[in-house]
Protein backbone atom coordinates (compact mmCIF):
# COMPACT_ATOMS: atom_id res chain seq x y z
CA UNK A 1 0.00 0.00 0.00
CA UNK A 2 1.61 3.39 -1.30
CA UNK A 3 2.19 5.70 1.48
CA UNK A 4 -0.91 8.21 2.95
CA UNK A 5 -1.14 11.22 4.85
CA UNK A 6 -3.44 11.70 7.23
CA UNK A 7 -5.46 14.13 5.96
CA UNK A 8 -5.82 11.49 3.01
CA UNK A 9 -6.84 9.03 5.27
CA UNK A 10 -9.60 10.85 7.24
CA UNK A 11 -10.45 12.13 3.65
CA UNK A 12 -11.15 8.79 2.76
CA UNK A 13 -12.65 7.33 5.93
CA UNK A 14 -15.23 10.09 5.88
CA UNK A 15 -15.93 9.40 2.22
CA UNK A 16 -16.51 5.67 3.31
CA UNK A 17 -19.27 7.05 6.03
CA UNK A 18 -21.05 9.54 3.24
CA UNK A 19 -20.05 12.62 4.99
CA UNK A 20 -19.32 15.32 2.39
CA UNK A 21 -15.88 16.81 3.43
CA UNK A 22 -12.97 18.97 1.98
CA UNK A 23 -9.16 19.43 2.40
CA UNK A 24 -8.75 23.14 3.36
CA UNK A 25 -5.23 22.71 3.98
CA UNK A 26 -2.74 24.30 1.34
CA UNK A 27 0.80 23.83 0.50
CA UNK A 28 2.75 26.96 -0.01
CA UNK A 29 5.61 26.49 -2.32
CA UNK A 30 8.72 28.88 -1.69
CA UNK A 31 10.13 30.87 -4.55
CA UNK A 32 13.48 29.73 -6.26
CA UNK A 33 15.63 32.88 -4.48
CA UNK A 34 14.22 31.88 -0.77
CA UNK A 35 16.74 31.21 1.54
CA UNK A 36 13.99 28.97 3.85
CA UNK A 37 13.95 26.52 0.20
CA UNK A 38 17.72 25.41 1.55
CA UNK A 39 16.18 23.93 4.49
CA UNK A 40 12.90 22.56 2.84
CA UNK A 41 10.77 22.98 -0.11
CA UNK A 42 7.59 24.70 1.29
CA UNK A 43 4.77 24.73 4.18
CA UNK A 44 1.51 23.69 5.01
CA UNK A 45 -0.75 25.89 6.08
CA UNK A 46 -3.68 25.15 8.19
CA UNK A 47 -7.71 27.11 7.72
CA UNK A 48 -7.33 29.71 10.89
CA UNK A 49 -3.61 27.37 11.47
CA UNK A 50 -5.71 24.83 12.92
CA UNK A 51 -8.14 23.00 10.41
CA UNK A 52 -6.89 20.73 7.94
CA UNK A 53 -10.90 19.36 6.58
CA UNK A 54 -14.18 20.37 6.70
CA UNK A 55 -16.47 17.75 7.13
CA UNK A 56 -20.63 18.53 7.03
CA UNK A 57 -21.83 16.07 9.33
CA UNK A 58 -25.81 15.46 9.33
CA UNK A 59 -26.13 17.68 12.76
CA UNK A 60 -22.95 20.20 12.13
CA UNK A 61 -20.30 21.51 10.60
CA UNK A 62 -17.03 19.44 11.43
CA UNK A 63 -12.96 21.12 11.20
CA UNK A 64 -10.49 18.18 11.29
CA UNK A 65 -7.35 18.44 12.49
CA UNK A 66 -5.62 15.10 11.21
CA UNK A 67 -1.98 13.34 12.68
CA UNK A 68 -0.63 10.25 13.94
CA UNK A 69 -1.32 8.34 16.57
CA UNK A 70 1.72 9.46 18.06
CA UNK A 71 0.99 13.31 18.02
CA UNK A 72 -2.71 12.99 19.50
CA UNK A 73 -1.50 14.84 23.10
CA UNK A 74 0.22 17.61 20.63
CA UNK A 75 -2.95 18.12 18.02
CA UNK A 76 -4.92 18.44 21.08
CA UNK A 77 -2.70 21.17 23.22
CA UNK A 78 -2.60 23.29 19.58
CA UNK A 79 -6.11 23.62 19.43
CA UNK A 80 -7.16 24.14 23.31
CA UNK A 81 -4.14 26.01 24.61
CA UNK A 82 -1.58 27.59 21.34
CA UNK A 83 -4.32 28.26 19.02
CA UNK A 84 -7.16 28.87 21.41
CA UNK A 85 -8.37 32.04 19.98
CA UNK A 86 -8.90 30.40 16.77
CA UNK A 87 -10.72 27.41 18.29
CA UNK A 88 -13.09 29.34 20.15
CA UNK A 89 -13.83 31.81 17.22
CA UNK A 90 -14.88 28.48 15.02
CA UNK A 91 -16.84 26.72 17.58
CA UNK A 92 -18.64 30.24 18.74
CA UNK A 93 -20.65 29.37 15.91
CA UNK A 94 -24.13 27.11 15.76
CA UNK A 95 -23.39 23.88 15.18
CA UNK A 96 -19.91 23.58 14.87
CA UNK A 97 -17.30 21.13 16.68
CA UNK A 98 -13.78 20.43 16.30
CA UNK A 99 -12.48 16.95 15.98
CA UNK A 100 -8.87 15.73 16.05
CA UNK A 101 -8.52 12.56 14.04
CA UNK A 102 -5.32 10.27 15.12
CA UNK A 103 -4.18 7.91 13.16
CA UNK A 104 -2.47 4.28 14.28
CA UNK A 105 -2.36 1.21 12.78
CA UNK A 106 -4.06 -1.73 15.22
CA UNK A 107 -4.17 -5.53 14.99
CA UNK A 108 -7.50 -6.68 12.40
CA UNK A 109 -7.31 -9.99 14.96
CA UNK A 110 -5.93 -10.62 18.52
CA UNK A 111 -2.91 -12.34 18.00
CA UNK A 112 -2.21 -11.89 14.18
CA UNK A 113 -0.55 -9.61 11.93
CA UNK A 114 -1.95 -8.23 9.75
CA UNK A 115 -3.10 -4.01 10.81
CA UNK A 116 -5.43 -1.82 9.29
CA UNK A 117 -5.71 1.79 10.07
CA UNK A 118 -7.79 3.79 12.35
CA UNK A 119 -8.64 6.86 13.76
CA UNK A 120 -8.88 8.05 17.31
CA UNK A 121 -11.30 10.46 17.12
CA UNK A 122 -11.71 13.26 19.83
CA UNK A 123 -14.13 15.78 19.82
CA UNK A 124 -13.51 19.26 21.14
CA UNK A 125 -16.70 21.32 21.40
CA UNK A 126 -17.71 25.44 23.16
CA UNK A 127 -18.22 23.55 26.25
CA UNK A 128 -14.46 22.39 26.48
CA UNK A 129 -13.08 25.53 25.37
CA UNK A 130 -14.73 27.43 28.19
CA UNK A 131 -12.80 26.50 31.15
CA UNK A 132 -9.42 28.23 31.30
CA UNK A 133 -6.29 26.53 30.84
């Protein structure tokens, strides 16, 4: 199996579900004369730097911030303490939630080998945002 992103996956895994979604993420070439292109080709940059897909749900309006497994504890402290404006300002809004989706690869069977992949999926709403931090 070729090699996915995240974002690809959840893409994907929502599709599977019938939830209409879309990658608002964008990469952000730099120009030949930038001296950051010496260290790497470009960015990604994040809707408000902290959605990577929208995803209408039947009840509301869903911004996904997608990882590995691995960076779960991380996705989550971006969105409820470094980019806390941001998350508040989308979820100030009717019906509208923010999710993290994590994704690890776990056993299909007890005791096999074979994995598939799947998401831990946490759900960060106004009422979470509210408390301070």
């Amino acid at each position: 199996m070729p090699k996915t992103r995240p974002v690809q996956r959840t893409k994907a895994w929502l599709k599977e579900r019938g939830i209409p979604c879309w990658v608002v993420e964008k990469y952000i070439r730099y120009a030949p004369g930038d001296p950051r292109k010496k260290i790497r080709p470009g960015e990604r940059q994040d809707m408000f730097g902290i959605i990577d897909v929208v995803a209408l749900y039947p009840d509301y309006i869903c911004g996904i911030q997608c990882g590995s497994g691995s960076g779960n504890a991380g996705h989550i402290r971006k969105l409820m303490e470094e980019r806390r404006e941001e998350s508040i300002l989308w979820t100030s809004y009717p019906y509208t939630k923010l999710e993290v989706h994590s994704w690890r690869q776990l056993l299909v069977k007890r005791g096999g080998k074979r994995k598939r992949w799947e998401p831990l999926v946490t759900v960060i709403d106004a009422d979470d945002l509210k408390g301070g931090t």
